[in-house]
Protein backbone atom coordinates (compact mmCIF):
# COMPACT_ATOMS: atom_id res chain seq x y z
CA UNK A 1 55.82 46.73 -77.61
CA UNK A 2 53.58 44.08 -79.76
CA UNK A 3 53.91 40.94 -80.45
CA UNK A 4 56.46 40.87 -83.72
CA UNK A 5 58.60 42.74 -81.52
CA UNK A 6 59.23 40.75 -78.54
CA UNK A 7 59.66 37.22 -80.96
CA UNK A 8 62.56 39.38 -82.65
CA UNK A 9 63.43 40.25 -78.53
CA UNK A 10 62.98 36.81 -77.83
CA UNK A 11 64.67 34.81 -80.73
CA UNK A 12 67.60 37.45 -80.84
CA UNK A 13 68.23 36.58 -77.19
CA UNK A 14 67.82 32.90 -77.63
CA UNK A 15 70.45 33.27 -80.96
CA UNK A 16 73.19 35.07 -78.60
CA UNK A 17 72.41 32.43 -75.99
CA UNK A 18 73.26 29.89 -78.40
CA UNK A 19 76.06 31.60 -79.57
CA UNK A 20 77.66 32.22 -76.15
CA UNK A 21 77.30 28.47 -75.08
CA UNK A 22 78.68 27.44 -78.42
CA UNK A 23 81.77 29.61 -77.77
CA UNK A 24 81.96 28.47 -74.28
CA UNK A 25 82.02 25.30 -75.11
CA UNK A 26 84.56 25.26 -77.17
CA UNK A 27 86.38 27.23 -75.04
CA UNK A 28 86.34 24.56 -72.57
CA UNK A 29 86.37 21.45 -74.68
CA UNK A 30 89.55 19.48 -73.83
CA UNK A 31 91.60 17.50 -76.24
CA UNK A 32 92.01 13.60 -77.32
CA UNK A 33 95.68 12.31 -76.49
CA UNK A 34 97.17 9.56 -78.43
CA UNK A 35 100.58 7.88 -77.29
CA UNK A 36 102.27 6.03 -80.29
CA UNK A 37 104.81 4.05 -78.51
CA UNK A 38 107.76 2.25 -80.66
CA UNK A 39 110.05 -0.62 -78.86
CA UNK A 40 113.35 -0.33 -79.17
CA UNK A 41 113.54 2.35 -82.03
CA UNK A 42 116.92 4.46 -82.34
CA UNK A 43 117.37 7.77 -82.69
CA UNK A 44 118.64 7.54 -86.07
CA UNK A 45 115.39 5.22 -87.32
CA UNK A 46 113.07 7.56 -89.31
CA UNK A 47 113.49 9.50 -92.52
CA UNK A 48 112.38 12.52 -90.59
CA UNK A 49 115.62 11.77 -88.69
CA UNK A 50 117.84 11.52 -91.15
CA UNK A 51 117.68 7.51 -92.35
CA UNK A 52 119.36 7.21 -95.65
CA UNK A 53 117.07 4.18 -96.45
CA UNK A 54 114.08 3.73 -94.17
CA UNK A 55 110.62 5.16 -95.62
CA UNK A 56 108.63 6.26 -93.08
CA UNK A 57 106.08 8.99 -94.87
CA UNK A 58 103.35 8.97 -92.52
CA UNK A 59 105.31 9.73 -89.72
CA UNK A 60 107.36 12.57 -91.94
CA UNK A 61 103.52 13.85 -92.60
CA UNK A 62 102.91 13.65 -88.60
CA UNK A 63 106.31 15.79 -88.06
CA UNK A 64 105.30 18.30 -90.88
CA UNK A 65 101.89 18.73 -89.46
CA UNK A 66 103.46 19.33 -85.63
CA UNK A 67 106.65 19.76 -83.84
CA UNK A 68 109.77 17.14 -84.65
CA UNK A 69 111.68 17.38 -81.14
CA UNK A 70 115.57 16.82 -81.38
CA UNK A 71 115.73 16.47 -77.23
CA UNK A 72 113.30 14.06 -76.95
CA UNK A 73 114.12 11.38 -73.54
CA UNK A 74 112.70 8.39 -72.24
CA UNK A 75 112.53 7.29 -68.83
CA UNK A 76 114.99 4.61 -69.07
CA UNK A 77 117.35 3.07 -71.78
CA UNK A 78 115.43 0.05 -71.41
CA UNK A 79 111.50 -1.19 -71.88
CA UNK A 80 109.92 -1.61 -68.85
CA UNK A 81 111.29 1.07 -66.72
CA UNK A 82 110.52 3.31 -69.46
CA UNK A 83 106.87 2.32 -69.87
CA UNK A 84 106.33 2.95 -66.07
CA UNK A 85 107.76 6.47 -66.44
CA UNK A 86 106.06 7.13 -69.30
CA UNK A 87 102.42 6.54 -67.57
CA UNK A 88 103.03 7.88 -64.17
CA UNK A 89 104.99 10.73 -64.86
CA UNK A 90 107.66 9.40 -62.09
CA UNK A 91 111.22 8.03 -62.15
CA UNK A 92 110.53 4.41 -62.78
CA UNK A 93 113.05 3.72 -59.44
CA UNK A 94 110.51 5.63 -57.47
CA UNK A 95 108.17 2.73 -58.65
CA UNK A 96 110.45 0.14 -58.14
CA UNK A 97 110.79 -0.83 -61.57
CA UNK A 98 114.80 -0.61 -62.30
CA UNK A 99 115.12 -3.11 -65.44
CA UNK A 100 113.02 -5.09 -68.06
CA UNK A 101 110.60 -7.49 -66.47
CA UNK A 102 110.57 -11.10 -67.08
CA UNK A 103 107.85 -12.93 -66.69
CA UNK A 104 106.85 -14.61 -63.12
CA UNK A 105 108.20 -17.63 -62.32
CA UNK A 106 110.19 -19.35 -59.46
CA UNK A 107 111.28 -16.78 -56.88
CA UNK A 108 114.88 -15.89 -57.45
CA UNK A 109 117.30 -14.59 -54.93
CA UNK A 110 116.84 -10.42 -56.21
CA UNK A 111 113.18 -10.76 -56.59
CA UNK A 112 112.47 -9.74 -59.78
CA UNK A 113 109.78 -12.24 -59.78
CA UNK A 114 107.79 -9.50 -57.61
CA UNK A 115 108.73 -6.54 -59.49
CA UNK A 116 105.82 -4.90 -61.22
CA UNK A 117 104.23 -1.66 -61.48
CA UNK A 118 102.04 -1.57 -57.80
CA UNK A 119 98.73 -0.30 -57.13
CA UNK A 120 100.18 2.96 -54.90
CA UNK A 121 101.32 4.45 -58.69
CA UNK A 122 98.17 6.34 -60.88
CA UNK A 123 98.50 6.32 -64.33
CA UNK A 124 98.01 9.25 -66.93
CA UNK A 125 94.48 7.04 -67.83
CA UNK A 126 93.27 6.94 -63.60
CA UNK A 127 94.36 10.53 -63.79
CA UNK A 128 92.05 11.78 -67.03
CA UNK A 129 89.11 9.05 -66.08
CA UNK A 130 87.34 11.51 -63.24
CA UNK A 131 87.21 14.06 -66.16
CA UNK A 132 85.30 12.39 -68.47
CA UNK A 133 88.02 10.57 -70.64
CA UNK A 134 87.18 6.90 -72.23
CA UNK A 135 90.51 4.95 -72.18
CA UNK A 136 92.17 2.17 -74.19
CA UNK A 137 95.93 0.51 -74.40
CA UNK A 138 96.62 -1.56 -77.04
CA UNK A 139 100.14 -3.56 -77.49
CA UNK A 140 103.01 -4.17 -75.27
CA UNK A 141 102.43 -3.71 -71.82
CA UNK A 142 105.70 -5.06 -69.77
CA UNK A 143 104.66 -3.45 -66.04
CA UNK A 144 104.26 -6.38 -64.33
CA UNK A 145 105.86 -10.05 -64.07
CA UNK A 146 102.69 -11.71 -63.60
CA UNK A 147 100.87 -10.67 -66.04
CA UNK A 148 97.14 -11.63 -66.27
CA UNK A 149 97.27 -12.65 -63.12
CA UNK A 150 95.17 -12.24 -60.09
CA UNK A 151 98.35 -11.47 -57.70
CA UNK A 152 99.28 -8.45 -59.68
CA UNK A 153 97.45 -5.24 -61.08
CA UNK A 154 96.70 -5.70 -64.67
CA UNK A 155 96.28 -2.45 -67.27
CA UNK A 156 92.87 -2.29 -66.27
CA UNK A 157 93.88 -1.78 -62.80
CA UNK A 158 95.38 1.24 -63.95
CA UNK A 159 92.37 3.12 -65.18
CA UNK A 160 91.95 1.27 -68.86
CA UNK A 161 88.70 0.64 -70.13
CA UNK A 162 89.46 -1.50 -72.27
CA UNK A 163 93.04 -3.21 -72.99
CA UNK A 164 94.60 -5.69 -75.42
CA UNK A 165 97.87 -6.50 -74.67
CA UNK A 166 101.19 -8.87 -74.30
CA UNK A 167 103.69 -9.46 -71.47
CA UNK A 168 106.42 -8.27 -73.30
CA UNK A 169 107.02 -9.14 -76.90
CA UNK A 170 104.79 -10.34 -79.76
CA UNK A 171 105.32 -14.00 -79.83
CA UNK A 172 106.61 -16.21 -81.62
CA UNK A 173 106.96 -13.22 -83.29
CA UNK A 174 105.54 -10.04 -85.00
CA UNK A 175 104.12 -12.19 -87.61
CA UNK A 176 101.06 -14.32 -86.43
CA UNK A 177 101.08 -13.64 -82.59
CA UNK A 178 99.40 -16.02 -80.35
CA UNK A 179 100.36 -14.23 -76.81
CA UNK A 180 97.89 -11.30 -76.76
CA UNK A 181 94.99 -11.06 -73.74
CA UNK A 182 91.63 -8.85 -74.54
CA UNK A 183 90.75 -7.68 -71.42
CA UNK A 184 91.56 -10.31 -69.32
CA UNK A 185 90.92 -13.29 -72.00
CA UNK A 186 93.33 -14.44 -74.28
CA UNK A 187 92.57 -14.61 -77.84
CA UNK A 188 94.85 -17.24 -79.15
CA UNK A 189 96.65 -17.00 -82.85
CA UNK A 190 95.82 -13.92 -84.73
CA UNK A 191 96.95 -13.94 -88.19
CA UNK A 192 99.01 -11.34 -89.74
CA UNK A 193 101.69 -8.71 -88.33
CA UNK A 194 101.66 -7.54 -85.04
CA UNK A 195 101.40 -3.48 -85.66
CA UNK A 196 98.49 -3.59 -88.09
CA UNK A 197 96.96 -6.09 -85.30
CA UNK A 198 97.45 -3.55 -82.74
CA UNK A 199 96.05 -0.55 -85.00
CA UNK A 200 93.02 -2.81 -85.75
CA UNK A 201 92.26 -2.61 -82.25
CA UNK A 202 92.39 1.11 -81.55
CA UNK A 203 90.12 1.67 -84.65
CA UNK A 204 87.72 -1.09 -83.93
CA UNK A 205 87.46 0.71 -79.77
CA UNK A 206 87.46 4.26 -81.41
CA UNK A 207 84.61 3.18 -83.73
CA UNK A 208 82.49 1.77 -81.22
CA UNK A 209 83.06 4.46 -78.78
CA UNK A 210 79.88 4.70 -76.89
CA UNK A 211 79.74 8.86 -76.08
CA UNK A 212 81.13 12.14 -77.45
CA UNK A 213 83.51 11.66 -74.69
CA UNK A 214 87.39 12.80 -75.15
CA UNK A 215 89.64 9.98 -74.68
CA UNK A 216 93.16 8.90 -74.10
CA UNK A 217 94.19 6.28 -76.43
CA UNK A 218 97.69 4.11 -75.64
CA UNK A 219 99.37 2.44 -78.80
CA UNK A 220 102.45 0.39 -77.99
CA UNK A 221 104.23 -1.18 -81.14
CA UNK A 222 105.98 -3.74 -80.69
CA UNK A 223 107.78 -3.08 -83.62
CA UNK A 224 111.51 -2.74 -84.09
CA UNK A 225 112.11 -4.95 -80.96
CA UNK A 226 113.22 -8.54 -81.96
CA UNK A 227 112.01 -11.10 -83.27
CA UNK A 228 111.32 -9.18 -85.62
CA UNK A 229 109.16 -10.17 -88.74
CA UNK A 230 108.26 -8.29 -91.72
CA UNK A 231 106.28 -8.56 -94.98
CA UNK A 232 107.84 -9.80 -97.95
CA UNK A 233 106.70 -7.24 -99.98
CA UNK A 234 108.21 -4.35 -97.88
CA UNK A 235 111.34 -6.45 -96.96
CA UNK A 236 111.91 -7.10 -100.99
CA UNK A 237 111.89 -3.02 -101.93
CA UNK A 238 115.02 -2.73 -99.11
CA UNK A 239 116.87 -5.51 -100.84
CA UNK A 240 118.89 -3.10 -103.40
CA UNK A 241 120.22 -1.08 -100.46
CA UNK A 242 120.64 -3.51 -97.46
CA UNK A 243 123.61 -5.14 -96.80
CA UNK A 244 121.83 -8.35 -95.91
CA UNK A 245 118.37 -9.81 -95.92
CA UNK A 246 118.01 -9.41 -92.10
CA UNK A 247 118.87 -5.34 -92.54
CA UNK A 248 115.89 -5.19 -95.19
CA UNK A 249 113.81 -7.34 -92.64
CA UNK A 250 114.37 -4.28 -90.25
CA UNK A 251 113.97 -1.71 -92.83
CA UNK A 252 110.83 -3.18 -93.58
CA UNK A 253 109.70 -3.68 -90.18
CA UNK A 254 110.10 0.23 -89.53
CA UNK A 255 108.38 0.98 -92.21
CA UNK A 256 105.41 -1.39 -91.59
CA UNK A 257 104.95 0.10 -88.24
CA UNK A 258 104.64 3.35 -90.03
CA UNK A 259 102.23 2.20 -92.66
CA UNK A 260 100.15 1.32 -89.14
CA UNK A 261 100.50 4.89 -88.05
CA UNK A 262 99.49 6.12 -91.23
CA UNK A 263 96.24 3.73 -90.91
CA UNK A 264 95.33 4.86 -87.43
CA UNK A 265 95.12 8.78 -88.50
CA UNK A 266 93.81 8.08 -91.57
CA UNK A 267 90.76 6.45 -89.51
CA UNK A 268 90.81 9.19 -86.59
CA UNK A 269 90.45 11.58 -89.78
CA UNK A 270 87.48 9.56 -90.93
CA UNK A 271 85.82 9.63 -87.59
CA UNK A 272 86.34 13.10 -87.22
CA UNK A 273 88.69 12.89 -84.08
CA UNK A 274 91.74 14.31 -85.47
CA UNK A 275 90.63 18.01 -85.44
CA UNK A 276 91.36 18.15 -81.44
CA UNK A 277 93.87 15.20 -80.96
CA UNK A 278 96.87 15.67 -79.40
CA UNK A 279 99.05 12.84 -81.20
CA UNK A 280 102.68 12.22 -79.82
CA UNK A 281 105.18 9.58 -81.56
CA UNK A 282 108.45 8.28 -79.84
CA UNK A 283 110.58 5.21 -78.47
CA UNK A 284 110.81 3.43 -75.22
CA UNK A 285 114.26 3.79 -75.80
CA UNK A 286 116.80 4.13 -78.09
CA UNK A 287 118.27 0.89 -80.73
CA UNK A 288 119.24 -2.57 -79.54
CA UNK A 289 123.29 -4.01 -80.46
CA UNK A 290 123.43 -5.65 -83.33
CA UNK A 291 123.52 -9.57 -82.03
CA UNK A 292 124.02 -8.90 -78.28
CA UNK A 293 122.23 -11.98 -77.65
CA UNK A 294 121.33 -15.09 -80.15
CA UNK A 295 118.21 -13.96 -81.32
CA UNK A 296 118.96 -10.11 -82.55
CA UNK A 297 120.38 -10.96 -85.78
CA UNK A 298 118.10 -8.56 -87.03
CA UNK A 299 118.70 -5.21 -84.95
CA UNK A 300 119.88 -2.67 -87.44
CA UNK A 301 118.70 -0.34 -85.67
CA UNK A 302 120.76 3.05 -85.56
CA UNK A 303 121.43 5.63 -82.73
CA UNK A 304 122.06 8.80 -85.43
CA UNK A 305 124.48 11.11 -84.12
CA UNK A 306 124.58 10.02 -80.21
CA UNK A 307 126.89 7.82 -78.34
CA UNK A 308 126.28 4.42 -77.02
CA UNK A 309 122.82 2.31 -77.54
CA UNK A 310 120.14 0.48 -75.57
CA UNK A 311 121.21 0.02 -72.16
CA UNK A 312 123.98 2.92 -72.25
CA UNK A 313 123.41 6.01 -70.11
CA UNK A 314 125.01 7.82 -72.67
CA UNK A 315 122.46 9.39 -75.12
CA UNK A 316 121.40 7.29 -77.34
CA UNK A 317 120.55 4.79 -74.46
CA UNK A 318 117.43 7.28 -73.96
CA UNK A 319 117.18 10.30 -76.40
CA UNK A 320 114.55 8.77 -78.92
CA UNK A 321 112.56 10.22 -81.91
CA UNK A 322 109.80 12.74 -80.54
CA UNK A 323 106.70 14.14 -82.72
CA UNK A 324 103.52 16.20 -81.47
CA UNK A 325 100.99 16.94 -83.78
CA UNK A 326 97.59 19.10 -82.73
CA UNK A 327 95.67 19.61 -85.78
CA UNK A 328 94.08 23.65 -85.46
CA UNK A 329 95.71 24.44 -82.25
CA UNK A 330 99.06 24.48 -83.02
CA UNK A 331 100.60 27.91 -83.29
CA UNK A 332 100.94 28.54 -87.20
CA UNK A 333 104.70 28.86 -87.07
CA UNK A 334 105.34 25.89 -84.88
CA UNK A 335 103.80 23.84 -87.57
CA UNK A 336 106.66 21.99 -89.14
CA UNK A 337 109.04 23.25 -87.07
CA UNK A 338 112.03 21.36 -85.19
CA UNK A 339 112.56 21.99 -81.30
CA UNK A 340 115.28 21.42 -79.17
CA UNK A 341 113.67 21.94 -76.12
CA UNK A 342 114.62 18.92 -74.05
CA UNK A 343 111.25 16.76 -73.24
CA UNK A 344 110.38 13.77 -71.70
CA UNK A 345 108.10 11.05 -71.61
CA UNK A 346 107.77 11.96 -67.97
CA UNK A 347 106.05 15.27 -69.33
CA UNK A 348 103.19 13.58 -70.35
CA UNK A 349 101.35 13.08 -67.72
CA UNK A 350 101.22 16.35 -66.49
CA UNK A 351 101.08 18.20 -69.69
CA UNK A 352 97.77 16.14 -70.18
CA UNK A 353 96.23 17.16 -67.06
CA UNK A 354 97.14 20.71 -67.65
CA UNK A 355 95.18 20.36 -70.95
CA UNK A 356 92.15 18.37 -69.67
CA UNK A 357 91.74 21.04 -66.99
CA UNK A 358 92.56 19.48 -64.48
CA UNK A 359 95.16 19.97 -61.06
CA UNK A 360 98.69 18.58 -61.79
CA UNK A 361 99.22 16.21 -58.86
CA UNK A 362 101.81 17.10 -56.17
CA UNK A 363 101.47 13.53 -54.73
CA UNK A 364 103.05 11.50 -55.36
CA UNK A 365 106.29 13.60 -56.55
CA UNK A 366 106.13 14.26 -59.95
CA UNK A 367 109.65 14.21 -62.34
CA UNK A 368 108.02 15.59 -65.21
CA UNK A 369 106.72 18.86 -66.03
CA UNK A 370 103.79 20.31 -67.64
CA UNK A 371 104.95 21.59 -71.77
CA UNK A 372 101.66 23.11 -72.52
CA UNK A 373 103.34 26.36 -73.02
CA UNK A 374 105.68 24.62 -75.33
CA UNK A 375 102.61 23.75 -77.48
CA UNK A 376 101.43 27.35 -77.22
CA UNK A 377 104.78 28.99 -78.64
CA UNK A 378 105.90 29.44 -75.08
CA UNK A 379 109.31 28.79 -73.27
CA UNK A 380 109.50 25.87 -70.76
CA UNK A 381 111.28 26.38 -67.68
CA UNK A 382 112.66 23.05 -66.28
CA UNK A 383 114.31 23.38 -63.00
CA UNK A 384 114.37 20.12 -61.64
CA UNK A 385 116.97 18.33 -63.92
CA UNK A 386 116.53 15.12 -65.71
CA UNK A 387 118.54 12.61 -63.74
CA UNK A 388 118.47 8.91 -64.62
CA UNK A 389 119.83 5.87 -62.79
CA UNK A 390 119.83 2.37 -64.47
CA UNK A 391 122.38 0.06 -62.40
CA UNK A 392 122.73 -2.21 -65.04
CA UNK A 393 123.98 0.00 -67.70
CA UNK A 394 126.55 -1.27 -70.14
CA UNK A 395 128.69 1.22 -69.92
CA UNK A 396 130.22 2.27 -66.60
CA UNK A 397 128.24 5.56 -65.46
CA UNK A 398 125.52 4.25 -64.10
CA UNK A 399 123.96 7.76 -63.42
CA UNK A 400 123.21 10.41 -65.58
CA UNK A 401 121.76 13.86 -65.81
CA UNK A 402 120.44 16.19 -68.43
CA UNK A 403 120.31 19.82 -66.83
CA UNK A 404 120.07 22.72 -69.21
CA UNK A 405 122.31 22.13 -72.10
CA UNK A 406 124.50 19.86 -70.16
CA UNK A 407 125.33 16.39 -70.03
CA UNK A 408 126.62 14.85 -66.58
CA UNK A 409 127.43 11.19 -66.20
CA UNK A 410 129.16 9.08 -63.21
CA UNK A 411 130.44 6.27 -61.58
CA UNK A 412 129.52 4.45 -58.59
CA UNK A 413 132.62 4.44 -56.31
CA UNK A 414 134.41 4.47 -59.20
CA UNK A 415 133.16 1.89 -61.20
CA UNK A 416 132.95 -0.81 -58.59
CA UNK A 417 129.54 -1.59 -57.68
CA UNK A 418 128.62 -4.72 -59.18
CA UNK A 419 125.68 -4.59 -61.91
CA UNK A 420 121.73 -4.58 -60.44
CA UNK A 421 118.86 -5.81 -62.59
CA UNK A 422 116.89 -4.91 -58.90
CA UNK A 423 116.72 -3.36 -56.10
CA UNK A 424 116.23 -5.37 -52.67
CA UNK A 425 116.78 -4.54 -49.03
CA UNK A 426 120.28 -6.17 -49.15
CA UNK A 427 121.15 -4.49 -52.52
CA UNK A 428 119.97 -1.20 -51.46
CA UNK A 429 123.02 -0.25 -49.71
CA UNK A 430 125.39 -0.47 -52.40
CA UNK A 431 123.58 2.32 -54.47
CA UNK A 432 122.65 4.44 -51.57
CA UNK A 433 125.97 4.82 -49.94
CA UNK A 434 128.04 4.55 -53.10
CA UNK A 435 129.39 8.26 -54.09
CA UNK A 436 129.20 9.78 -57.71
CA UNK A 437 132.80 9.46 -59.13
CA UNK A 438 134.37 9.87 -62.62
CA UNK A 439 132.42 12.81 -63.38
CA UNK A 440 131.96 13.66 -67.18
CA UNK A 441 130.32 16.64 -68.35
CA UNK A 442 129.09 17.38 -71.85
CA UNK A 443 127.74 20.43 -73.58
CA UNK A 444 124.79 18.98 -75.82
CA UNK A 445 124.48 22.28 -77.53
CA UNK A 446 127.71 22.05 -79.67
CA UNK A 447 128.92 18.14 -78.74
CA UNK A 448 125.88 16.24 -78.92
CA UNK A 449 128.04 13.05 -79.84
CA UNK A 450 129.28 13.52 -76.35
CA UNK A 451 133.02 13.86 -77.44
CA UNK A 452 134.76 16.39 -75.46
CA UNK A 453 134.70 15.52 -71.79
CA UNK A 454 134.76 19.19 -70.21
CA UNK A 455 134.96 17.65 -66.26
CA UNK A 456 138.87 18.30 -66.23
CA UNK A 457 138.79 22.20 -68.36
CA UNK A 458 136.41 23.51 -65.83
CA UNK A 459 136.61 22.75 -61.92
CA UNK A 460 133.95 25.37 -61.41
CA UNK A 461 131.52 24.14 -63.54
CA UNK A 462 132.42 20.35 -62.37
CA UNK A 463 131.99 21.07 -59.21
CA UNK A 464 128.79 22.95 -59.96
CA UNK A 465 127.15 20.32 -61.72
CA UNK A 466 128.54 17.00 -59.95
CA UNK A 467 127.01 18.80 -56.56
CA UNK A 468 123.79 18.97 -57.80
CA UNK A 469 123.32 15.51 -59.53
CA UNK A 470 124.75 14.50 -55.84
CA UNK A 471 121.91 15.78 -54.42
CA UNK A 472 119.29 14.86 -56.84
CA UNK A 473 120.42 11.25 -57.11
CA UNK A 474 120.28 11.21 -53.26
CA UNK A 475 116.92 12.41 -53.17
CA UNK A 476 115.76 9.40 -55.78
CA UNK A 477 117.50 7.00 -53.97
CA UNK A 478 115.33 8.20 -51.03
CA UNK A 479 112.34 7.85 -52.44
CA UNK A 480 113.29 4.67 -54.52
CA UNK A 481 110.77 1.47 -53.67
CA UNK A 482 112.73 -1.85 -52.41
CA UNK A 483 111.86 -5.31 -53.37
C-alpha cells in the first residue's frame, strides 16, 4: 500500500474516531438544572392556570415549551419546611424543620431558636458537586434561625459555590432590599425590586462561570410573599380590573416576578445554556389569607379550584403551580402537554441524580422518587405515598396523604392535640402516641375541590387507606429529629 493510501487509512480512522467520541460525548453529557422557586404563590396564580387577570407570558412560554403539571406538591404548606424538602429530597420532619423559622434570638421554651436545617442533611447541590456541577442559590433561603452565623450551617455549607441570600423575606420590602448577604458579607441597600435583583445575580454567576462545567442553579423569589411591593407601571395596567389598589399591587407583583423569569432564559438563551437545561417552575406552597395578620393587606393570592390555603393540609395548603421545560430532549408530544401525574418537590433530588448519572442515595431515606421516566414519556410508579404532617395546620387534620388518586386527611385524637410550631423531647409524645382519627378520604380524580367525603360510603376502602397512612405516619414520626 503507498503512501496516499494509508493518509486516506489514517485520516478516515482519525474522522470515525472523532466521530465516535463526539457521539459519546453527547451521549454522556448530563444536563443543567434550574429551580425557579416562588413564595407563597397559589395554585390559581398564573395565566397558564387559569388567572382571569394576571399576565404571566413567560412562564405560559415555559409551560408551552415543557410539561404544565396539574399534581404538582410541595413539602409543606408553609416556607421553610418546604425549602428543606425541596433540597434534600426528605420529609422536612425527618430534618427537624416542622414550621417557618424565625430568626435567632432569646431561647424560648419549644426551641425554635435552634431549629435549622443541620449538617447530617445533603443537599441536591453536595449531591451533584462530586460530578462536576458548579452551584449557585440566589434569594430566600429560610433553613436556619441563625442565619450568617458561625453556630449554624450557612447555604454554602450545603454544597453552594456561591450564594446570595436573605433570612426570610426581602426587607423592608421587595422594593429596595437592604437584608441580602453575598457569600457571607452583606451588601447593604440595593436599589430596585427584589426579583430582578435576584435574576441579576444568577446571570452575572452564569456569565462568569469559570468552565464548561454543568451546573445547578437555585432561584428563590421572594415574590408574592408579603410585603409585597411592585412597580408602578405594572401595578397601574391592573387598575381597570382590581378591586383595589393593593389587588393590582399583587397582580403586578406576579407579573414582575415573571418578567424576571422571562429575563433569566432570555440570558441562558444568549449564553447558549438553554439547549440542555432542565428548568422547573413552582411554589413553596400554596396562597397566603387575605389579612391573616396586619401586614398582608396585599395577599390576593388565589388557591384555583382546591380547598383551604397556606397552612391548610387540605390541597391548596401544598398543591402549587408545576412547569418542566428541557429544550431538545423532551419527547415531541410531551411538549405542551398538561400532566396529572402527581409530583413533588421531594422528586427533585433524585430525579437529578438519575440524570447526572449518578447513584440515587438510599441513606439517608429518601421520600421522593426519581421522574426521569416521566420526562422520557414514561409512567411513574410511586409506591411509597405522599404523607405530610404539619402540627400547626389551620384546619384540624393535621396529617395528610396523597396515595394514588386519593386524598386521606386526619385528626390527632380527634382534634385534641394542642397546635406545635416544634418538635421537642417533651412535645414529642403528643404526636407520637396520638392516633389518626376523623378520617376523610377524597378521590382527586373527579373531586379535586375535596367535596365529597367518601370515609363513611366505603368502610373497605377507609379502612384500607386509614391503615396505611397509620403506618406511614408512624414510620415518620420514627425517624422525625427532636429539638
Amino acid at each position: 500500500m503507498n503512501n496516499i493510501c494509508w493518509n486516506l487509512v489514517f485520516i478516515t480512522t482519525l474522522l470515525l474516531a472523532s466521530a465516535f467520541s463526539a457521539n459519546t460525548n453527547a451521549q454522556n453529557e448530563v444536563p443543567n438544572f434550574v429551580v425557579i422557586l416562588c413564595d407563597d404563590l397559589g395554585y390559581g396564580d398564573l395565566e397558564c392556570y387559569g388567572h382571569p387577570a394576571i399576565q404571566t407570558p413567560h412562564l405560559n412560554q415555559l409551560a408551552a415549551n415543557g410539561i404544565r403539571f396539574t399534581d404538582c406538591y410541595s413539602a409543606a404548606p408553609v416556607c421553610s419546611p418546604s425549602r428543606v424538602g425541596l433540597l434534600t429530597g426528605r420529609s422536612p420532619n425527618r430534618a427537624g424543620v416542622y414550621d417557618w423559622i424565625p430568626s435567632a434570638g432569646k431561647p424560648v421554651p419549644n426551641k425554635r431558636h435552634l431549629v435549622h436545617m443541620r449538617n447530617s442533611e445533603k443537599t441536591i447541590a453536595q449531591h451533584l458537586k462530586p460530578a462536576g456541577y458548579e452551584t449557585c442559590q440566589v434569594g430566600k433561603w429560610h433553613c436556619n434561625s441563625a442565619f450568617n452565623q458561625p453556630q449554624q450551617p450557612q447555604p454554602g455549607d450545603f454544597g453552594f459555590d456561591h450564594w446570595f441570600a436573605t433570612q426570610n423575606n426581602a426587607s423592608p420590602t421587595h422594593k429596595n432590599p437592604d437584608n441580602f448577604v453575598r457569600n457571607g458579607r452583606a451588601t447593604g441597600l440595593i436599589e430596585g425590586f427584589s426579583c430582578q435583583i435576584i435574576v441579576d445575580e444568577a446571570i452575572d454567576w452564569l456569565t462568569r462561570k469559570k468552565s464548561d462545567s454543568p451546573f445547578f442553579l437555585f432561584v428563590a423569589f421572594h415574590e408574592p410573599h408579603e410585603p409585597i411591593a411592585s412597580p408602578s407601571a405594572i401595578v397601574n395596567t391592573y387598575q381597570s380590573v382590581a378591586r383595589s389598589n393593593d389587588e393590582a399591587e399583587y397582580f403586578a407583583n406576579v407579573e414582575n416576578m415573571d418578567l424576571a423569569v422571562g429575563k433569566l432564559t432570555a440570558a441562558m438563551e444568549e449564553l447558549n445554556f438553554l439547549d440542555n437545561t432542565i428548568i422547573v417552575f413552582t411554589s413553596d406552597n400554596g396562597p397566603e389569607t387575605l389579612n391573616r395578620y396586619r401586614s398582608a393587606n396585599r395577599s390576593y393570592g388565589q388557591p384555583g379550584p382546591l380547598r383551604g390555603m397556606k397552612l391548610h393540609t387540605t390541597e391548596a395548603g401544598f398543591r402549587v403551580p408545576g412547569i418542566m421545560s428541557w429544550k431538545g430532549h423532551l419527547p415531541e408530544d410531551m411538549i405542551g402537554s398538561t400532566n396529572n401525574t402527581p409530583i413533588s418537590s421531594l422528586d427533585l433530588l433524585p430525579t437529578f441524580c438519575e440524570l447526572a448519572q449518578l447513584t440515587i442515595p438510599k441513606e439517608p431515606e429518601l421520600d421522593g422518587i426519581s421522574i426521569k421516566s416521566l420526562l422520557l414519556g414514561k409512567n411513574v410508579s410511586r409506591k411509597k405515598p405522599l404523607v405530610w404532617a404539619y402540627y400547626n395546620a389551620i384546619n384540624d387534620a393535621r396529617v395528610a396523604m396523597r396515595y394514588g388518586q386519593w386524598k386521606v386527611l386526619a385528626k390527632l385524637n380527634e382534634g385534641s392535640v394542642k397546635k406545635l410550631t416544634n418538635l421537642t423531647a417533651e412535645s414529642l409524645p403528643l404526636v407520637r402516641d396520638a392516633k389518626l382519627t376523623n378520617i376523610e378520604i377524597y378521590d382527586l380524580s373527579v373531586d379535586v375541590s375535596e367535596q365529597n367525603n367518601l370515609s363513611g360510603k366505603n368502610k373497605k376502602l377507609t379502612r384500607e387507606l386509614a391503615s396505611l397512612l397509620q403506618q406511614e405516619y408512624q414510620k415518620l414520626v420514627e425517624d422525625s429529629h427532636v429539638w
